[in-house]
C-alpha atoms as a PDB file:
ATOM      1  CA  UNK A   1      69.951  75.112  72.551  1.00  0.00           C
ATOM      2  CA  UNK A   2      72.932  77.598  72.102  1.00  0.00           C
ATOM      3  CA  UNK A   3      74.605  79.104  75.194  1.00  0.00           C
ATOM      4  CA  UNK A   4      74.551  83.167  75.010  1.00  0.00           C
ATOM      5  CA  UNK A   5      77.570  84.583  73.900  1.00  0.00           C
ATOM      6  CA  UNK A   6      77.789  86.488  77.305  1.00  0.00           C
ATOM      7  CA  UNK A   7      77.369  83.244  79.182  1.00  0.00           C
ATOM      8  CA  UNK A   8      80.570  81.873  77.240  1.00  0.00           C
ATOM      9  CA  UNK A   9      82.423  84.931  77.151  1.00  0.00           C
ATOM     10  CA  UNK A  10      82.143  86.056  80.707  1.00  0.00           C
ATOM     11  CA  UNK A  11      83.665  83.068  82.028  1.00  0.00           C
ATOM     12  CA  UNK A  12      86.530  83.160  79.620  1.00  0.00           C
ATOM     13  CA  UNK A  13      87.401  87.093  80.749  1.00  0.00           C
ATOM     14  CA  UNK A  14      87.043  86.118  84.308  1.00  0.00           C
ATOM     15  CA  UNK A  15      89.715  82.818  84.146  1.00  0.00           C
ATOM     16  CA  UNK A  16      92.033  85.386  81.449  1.00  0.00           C
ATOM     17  CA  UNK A  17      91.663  88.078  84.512  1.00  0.00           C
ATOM     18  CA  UNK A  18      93.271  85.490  86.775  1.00  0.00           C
ATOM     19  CA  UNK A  19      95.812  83.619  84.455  1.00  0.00           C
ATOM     20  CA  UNK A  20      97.146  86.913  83.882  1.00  0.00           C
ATOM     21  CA  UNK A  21      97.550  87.930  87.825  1.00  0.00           C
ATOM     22  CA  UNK A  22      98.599  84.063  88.562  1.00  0.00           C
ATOM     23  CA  UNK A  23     101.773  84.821  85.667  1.00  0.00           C
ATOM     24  CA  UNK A  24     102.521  87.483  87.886  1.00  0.00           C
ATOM     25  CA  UNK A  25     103.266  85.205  90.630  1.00  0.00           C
ATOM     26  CA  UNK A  26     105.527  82.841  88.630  1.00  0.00           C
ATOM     27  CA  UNK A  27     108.936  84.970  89.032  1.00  0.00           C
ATOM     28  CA  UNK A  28     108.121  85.498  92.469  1.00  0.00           C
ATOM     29  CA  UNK A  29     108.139  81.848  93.100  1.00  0.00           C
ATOM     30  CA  UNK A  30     110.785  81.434  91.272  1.00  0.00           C
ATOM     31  CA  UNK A  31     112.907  83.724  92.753  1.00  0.00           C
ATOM     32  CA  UNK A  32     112.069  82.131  96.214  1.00  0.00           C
ATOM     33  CA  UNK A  33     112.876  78.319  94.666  1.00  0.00           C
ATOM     34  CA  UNK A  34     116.163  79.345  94.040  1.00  0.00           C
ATOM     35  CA  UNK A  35     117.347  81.168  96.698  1.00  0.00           C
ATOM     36  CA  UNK A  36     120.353  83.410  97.385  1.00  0.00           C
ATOM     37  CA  UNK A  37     121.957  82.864  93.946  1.00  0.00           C
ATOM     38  CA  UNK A  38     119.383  84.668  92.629  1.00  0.00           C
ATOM     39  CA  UNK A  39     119.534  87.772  95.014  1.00  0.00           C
ATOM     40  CA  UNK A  40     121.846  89.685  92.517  1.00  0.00           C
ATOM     41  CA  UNK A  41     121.440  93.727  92.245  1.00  0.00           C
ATOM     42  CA  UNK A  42     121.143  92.939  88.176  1.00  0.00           C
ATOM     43  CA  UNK A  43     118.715  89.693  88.470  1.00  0.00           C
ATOM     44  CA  UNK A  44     116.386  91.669  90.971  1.00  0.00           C
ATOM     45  CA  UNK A  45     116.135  94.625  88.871  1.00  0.00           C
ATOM     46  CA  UNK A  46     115.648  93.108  86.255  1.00  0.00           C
ATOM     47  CA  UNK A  47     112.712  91.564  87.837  1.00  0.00           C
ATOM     48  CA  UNK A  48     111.676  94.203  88.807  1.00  0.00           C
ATOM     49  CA  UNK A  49     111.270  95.777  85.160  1.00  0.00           C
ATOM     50  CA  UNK A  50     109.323  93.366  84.213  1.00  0.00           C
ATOM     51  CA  UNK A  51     106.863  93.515  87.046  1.00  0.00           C
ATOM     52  CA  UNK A  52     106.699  97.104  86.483  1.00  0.00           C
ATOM     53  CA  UNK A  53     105.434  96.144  82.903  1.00  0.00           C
ATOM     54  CA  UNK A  54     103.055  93.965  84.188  1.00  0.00           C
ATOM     55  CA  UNK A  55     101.684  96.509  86.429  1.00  0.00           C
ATOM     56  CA  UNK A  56     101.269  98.562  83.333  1.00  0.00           C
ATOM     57  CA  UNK A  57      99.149  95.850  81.944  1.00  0.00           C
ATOM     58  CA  UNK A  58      97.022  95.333  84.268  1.00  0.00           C
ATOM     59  CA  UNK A  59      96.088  99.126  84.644  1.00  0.00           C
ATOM     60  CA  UNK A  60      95.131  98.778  80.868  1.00  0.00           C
ATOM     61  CA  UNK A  61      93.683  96.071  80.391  1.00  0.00           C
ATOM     62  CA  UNK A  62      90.133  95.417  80.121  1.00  0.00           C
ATOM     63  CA  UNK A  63      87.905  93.679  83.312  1.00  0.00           C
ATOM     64  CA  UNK A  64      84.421  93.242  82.002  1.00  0.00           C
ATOM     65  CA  UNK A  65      83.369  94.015  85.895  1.00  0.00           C
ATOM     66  CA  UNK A  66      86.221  91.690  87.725  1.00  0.00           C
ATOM     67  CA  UNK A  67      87.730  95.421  89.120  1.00  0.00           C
ATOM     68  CA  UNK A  68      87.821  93.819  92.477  1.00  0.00           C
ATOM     69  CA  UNK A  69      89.323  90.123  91.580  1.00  0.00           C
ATOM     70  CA  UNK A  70      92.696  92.147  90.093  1.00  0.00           C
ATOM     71  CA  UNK A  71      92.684  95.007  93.230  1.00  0.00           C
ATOM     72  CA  UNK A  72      92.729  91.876  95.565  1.00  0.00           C
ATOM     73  CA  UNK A  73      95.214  89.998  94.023  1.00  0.00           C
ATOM     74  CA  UNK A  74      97.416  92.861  92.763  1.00  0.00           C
ATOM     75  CA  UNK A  75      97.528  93.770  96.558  1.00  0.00           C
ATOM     76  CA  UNK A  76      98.908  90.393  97.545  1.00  0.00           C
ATOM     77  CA  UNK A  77     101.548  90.679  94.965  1.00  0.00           C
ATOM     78  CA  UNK A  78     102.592  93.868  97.013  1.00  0.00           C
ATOM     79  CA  UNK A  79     102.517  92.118 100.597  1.00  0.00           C
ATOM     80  CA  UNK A  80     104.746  89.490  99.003  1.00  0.00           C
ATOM     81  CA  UNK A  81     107.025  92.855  97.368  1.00  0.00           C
ATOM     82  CA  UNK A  82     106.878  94.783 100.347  1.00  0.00           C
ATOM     83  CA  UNK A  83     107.451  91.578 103.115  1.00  0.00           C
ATOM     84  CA  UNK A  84     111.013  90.556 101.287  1.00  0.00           C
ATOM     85  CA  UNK A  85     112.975  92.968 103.484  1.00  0.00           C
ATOM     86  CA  UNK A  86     116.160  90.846 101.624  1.00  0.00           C
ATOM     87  CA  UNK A  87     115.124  92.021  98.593  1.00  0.00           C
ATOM     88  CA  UNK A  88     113.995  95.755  99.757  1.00  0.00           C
ATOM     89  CA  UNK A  89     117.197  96.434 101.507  1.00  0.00           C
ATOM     90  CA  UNK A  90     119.073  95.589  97.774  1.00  0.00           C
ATOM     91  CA  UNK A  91     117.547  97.564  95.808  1.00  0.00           C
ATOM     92  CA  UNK A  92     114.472  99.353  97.551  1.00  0.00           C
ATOM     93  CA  UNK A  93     110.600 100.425  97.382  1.00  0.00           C
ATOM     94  CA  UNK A  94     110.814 102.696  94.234  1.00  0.00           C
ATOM     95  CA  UNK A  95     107.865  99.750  92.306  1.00  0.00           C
ATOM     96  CA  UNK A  96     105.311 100.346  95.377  1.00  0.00           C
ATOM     97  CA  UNK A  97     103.088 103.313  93.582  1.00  0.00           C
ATOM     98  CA  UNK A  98     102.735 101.289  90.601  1.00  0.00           C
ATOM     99  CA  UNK A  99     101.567  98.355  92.580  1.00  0.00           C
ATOM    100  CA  UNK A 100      99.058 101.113  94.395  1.00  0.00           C
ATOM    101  CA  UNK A 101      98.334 102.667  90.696  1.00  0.00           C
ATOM    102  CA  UNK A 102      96.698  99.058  89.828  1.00  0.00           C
ATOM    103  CA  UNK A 103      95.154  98.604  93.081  1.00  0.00           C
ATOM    104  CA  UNK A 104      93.283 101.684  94.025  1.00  0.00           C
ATOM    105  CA  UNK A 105      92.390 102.797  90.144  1.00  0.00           C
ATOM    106  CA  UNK A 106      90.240  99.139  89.626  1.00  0.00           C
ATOM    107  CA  UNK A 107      89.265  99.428  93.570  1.00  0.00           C
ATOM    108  CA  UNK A 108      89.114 103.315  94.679  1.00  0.00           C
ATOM    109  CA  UNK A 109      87.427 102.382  97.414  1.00  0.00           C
ATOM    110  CA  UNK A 110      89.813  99.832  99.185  1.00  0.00           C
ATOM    111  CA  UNK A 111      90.458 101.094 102.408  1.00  0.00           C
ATOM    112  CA  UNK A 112      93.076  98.973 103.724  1.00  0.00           C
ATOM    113  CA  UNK A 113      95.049  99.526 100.910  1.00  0.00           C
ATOM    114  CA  UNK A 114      95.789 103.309 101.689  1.00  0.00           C
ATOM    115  CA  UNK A 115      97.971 102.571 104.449  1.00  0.00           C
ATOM    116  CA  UNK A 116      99.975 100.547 102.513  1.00  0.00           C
ATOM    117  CA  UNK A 117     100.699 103.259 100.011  1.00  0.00           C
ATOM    118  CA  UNK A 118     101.186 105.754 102.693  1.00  0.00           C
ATOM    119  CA  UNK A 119     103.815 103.365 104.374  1.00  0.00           C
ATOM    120  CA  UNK A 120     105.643 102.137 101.605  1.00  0.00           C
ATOM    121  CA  UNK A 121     105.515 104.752  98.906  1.00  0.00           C
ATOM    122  CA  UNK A 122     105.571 108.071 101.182  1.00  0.00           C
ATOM    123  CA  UNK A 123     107.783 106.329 103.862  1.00  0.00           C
ATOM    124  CA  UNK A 124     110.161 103.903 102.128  1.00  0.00           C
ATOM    125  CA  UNK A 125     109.851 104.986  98.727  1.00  0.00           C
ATOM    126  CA  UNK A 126     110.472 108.385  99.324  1.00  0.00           C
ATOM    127  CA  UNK A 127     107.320 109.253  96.891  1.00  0.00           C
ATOM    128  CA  UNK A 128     105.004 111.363  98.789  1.00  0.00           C
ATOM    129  CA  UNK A 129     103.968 112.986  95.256  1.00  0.00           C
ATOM    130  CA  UNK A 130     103.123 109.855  94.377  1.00  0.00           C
ATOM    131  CA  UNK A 131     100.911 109.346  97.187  1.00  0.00           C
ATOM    132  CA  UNK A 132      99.119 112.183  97.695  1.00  0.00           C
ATOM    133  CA  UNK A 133      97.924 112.391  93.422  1.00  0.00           C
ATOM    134  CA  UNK A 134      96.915 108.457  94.226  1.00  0.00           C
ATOM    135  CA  UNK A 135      94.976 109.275  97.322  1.00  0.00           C
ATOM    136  CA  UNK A 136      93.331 112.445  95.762  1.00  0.00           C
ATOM    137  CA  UNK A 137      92.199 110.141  92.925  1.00  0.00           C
ATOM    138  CA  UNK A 138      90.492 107.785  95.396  1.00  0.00           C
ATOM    139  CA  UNK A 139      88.688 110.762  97.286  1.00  0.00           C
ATOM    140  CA  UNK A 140      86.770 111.756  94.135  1.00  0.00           C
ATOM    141  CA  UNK A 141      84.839 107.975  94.220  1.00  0.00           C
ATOM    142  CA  UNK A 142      84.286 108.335  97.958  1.00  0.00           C
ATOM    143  CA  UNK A 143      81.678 109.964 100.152  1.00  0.00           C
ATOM    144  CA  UNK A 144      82.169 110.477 104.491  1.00  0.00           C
ATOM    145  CA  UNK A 145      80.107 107.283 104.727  1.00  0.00           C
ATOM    146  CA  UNK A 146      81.433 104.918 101.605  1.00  0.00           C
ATOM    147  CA  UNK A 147      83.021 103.220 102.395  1.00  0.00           C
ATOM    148  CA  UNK A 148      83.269 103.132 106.272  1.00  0.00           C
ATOM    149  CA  UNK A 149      85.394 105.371 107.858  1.00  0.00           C
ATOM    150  CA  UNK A 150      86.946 106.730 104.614  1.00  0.00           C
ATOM    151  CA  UNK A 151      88.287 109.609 106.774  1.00  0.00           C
ATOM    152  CA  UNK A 152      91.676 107.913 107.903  1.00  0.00           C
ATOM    153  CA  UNK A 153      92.133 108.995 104.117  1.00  0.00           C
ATOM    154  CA  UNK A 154      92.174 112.473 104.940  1.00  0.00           C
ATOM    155  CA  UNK A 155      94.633 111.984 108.136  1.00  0.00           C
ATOM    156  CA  UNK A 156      96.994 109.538 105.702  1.00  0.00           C
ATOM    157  CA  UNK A 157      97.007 112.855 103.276  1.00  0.00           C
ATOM    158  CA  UNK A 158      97.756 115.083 105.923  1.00  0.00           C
ATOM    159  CA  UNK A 159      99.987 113.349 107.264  1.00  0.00           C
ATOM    160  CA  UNK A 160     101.752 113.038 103.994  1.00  0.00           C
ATOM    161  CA  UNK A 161     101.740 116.582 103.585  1.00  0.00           C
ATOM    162  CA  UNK A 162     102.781 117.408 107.142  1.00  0.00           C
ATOM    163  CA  UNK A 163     106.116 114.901 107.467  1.00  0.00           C
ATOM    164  CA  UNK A 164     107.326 114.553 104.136  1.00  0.00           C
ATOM    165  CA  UNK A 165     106.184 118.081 101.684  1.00  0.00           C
ATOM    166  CA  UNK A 166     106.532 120.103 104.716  1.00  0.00           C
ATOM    167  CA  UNK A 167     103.380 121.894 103.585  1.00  0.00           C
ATOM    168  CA  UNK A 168     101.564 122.413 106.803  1.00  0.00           C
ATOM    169  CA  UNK A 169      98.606 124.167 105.410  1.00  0.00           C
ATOM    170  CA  UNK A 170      97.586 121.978 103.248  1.00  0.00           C
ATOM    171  CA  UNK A 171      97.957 118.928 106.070  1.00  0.00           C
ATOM    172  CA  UNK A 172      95.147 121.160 108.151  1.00  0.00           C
ATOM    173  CA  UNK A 173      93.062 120.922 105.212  1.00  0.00           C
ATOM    174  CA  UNK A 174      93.311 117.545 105.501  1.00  0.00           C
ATOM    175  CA  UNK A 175      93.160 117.136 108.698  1.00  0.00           C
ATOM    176  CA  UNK A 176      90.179 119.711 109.128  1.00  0.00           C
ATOM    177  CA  UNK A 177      88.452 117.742 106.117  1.00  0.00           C
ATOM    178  CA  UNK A 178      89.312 114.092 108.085  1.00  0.00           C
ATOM    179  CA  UNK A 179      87.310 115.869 111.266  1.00  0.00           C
ATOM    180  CA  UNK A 180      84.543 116.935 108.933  1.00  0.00           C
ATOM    181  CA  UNK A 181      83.425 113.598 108.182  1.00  0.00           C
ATOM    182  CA  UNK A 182      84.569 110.996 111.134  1.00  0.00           C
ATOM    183  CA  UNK A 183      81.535 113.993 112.629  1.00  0.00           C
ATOM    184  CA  UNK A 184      79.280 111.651 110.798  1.00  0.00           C
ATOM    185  CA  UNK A 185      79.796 108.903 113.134  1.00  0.00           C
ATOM    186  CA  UNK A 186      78.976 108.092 116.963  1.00  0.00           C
ATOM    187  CA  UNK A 187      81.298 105.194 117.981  1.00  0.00           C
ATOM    188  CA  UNK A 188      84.305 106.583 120.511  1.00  0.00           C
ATOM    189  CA  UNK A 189      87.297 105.735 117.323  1.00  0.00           C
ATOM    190  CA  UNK A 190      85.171 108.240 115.328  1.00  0.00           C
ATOM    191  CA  UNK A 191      84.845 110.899 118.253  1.00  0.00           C
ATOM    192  CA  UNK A 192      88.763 110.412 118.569  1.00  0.00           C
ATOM    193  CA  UNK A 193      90.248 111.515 115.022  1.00  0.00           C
ATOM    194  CA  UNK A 194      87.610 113.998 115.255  1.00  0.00           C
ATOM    195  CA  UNK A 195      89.252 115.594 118.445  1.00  0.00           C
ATOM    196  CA  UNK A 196      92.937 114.389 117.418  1.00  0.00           C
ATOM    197  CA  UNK A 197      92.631 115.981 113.573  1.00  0.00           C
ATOM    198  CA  UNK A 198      90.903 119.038 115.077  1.00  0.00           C
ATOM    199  CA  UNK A 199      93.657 119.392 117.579  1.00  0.00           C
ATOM    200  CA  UNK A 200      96.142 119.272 114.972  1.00  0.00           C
ATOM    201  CA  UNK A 201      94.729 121.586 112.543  1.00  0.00           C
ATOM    202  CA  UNK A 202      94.464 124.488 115.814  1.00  0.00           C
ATOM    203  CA  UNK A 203      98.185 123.565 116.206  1.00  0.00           C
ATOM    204  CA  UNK A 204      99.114 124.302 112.730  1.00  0.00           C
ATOM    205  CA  UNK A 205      97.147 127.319 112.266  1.00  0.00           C
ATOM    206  CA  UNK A 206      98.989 128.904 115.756  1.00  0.00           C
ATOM    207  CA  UNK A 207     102.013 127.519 114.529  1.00  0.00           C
ATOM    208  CA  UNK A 208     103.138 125.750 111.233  1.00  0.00           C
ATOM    209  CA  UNK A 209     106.154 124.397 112.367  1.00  0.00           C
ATOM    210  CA  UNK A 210     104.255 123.097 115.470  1.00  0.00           C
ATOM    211  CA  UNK A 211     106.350 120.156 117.505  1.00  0.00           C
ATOM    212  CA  UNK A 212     103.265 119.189 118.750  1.00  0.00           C
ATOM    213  CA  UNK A 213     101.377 118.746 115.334  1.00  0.00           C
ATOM    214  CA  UNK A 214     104.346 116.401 114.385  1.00  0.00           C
ATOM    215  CA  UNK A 215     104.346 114.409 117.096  1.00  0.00           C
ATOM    216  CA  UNK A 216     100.421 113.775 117.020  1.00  0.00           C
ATOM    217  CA  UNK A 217     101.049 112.887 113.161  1.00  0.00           C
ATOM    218  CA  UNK A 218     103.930 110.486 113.803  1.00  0.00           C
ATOM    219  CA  UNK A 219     102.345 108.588 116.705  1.00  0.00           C
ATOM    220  CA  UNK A 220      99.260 108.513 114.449  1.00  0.00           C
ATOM    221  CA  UNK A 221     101.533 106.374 112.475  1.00  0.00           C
ATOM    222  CA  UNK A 222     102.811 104.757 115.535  1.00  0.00           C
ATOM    223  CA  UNK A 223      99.431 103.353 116.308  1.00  0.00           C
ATOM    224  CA  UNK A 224      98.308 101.888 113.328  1.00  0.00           C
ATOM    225  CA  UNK A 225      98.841  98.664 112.218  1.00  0.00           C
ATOM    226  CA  UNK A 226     102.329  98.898 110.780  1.00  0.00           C
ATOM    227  CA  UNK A 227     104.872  96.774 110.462  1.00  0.00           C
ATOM    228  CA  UNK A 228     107.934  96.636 113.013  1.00  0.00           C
ATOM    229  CA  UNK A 229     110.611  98.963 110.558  1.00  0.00           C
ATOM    230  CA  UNK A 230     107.876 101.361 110.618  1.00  0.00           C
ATOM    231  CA  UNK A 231     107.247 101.278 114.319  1.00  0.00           C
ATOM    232  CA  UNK A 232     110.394 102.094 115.092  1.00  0.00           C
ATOM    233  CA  UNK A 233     110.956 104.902 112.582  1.00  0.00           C
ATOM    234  CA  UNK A 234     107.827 106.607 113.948  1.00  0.00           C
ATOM    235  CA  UNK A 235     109.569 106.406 117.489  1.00  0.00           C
ATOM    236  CA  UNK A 236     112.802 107.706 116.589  1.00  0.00           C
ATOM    237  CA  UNK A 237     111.126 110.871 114.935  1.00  0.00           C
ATOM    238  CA  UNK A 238     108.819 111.088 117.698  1.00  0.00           C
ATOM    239  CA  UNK A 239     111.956 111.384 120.047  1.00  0.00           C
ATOM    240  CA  UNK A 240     114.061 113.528 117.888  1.00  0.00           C
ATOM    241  CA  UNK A 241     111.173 116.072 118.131  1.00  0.00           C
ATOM    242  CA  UNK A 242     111.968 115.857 122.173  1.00  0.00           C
ATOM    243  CA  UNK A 243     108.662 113.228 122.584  1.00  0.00           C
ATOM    244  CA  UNK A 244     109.087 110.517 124.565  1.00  0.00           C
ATOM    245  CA  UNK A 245     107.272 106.871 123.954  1.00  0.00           C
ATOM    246  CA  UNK A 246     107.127 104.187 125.952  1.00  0.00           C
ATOM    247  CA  UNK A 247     105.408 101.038 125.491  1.00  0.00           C
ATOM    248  CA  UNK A 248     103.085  99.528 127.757  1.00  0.00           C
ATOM    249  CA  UNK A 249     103.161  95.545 128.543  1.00  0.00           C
ATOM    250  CA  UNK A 250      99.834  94.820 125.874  1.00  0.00           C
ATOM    251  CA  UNK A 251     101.980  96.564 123.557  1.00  0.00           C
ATOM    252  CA  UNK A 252     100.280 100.035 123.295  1.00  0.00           C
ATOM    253  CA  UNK A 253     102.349 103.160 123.033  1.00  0.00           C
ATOM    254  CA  UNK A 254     101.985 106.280 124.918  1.00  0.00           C
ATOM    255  CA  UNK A 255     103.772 109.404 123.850  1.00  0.00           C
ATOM    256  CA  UNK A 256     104.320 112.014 126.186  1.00  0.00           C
ATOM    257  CA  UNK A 257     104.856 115.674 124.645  1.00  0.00           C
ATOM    258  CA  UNK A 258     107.718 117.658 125.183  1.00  0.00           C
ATOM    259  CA  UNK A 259     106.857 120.701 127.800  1.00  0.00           C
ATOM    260  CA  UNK A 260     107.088 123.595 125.076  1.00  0.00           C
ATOM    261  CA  UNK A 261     106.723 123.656 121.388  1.00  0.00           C
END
């Protein structure tokens, strides 16, 4: 009895889906086997080129339906990118939207992943463009309910718009929008971005250079799960904005407003 040519074809894609994202790897490891020698400005960019061409393949290439196998592993290509500080600090973030490009077009609704591009593309890349057209790309496949708590996309857009574009009507928008549909949920982190986002939005419509808004945004930041460089960049603009943080002994911050905006 012949096999179906979709049961021998399927198979193939799948293990062509994974050779291809395993390659990726390779210079990586490479780079990692042979230590400092290889930490040149020229050797890393030119690295770097050619992981920004394989990004570009694997945004074009066909998955017969394996979306999520490329998302997941494209997205541990990026914690390995994003966790070499050695390597950041020589020649910097500028390949992180790509990495997001591949991730969130094959899995829109991958909502861990949005942080990441907020942090290092808006943050460390400098990119908040970049950002907000990948985000807004996402929204259109998602719902207030699908997946889970898709709201904390709104606040990462507003908060985009807010700190970096300086456009503070659009962040209420956002932030309005986030409010809108954490509404559709009953558990108390739910209730809270809808209070916090609808507190920010009345700020910025009073006043759109609101201190206060600011601060709320940044310790927003402050309270996710970011890494330590991003902690304490959130605290120094929370204190140059005349908030104060201090950090309690489980490691939770509490930010105390300045007395006027």
């Amino acid at each position: 009895m012949f096999l179906s040519r979709e049961l021998i074809i399927t198979p193939l894609v799948a293990c062509f889906c994974i050779l291809v994202i395993s390659f990726s790897q390779l210079p990586r490891l490479h780079k990692l086997l042979s230590s400092k020698q290889y930490l040149s400005v020229e050797a890393l960019e030119k690295e770097q080129g050619q992981e920004s061409l394989r990004m570009g393949l694997l945004q074009e290439i066909p998955t017969f339906g394996y979306d999520n196998i490329i998302a997941n592993w494209v997205y541990i290509d990026f914690l390995q990118y994003f966790g070499d500080n050695e390597v950041r600090d020589k020649i910097g973030y500028s390949l992180s939207p790509e990495f997001f490009e591949v991730i969130l077009k094959r899995d829109p609704k991958f909502l861990e992943a949005y942080l990441g591009l907020f942090v290092s593309t808006s943050l460390y890349a400098g990119m908040p463009e970049r950002t907000i057209a990948i985000m807004d790309n996402g929204l259109k496949s998602m719902s207030p309910t699908l997946p889970a708590k898709s709201y904390y996309i709104w606040r990462y857009k507003g908060t985009d718009e807010l700190l970096f574009l300086g456009d503070s009507q659009a962040a209420r928008k956002s932030f309005l929008q986030a409010a809108k549909w954490a509404s559709k949920y009953d558990d108390q982190e739910s209730k809270n971005v809808v209070l916090i986002s609808q507190k920010t939005a009345e700020f910025l419509q009073k006043n759109p250079d609101s201190k206060f808004a600011k601060i709320a945004t940044w310790t927003m930041v402050l309270q996710n799960n970011v890494d330590d460089k991003t902690r304490k960049r959130a605290i120094q603009e929370i204190e140059n904005l005349r908030g104060k943080v201090v950090i309690n002994s489980d490691g939770v911050p509490a930010v105390t407003l300045p007395e006027k905006d």
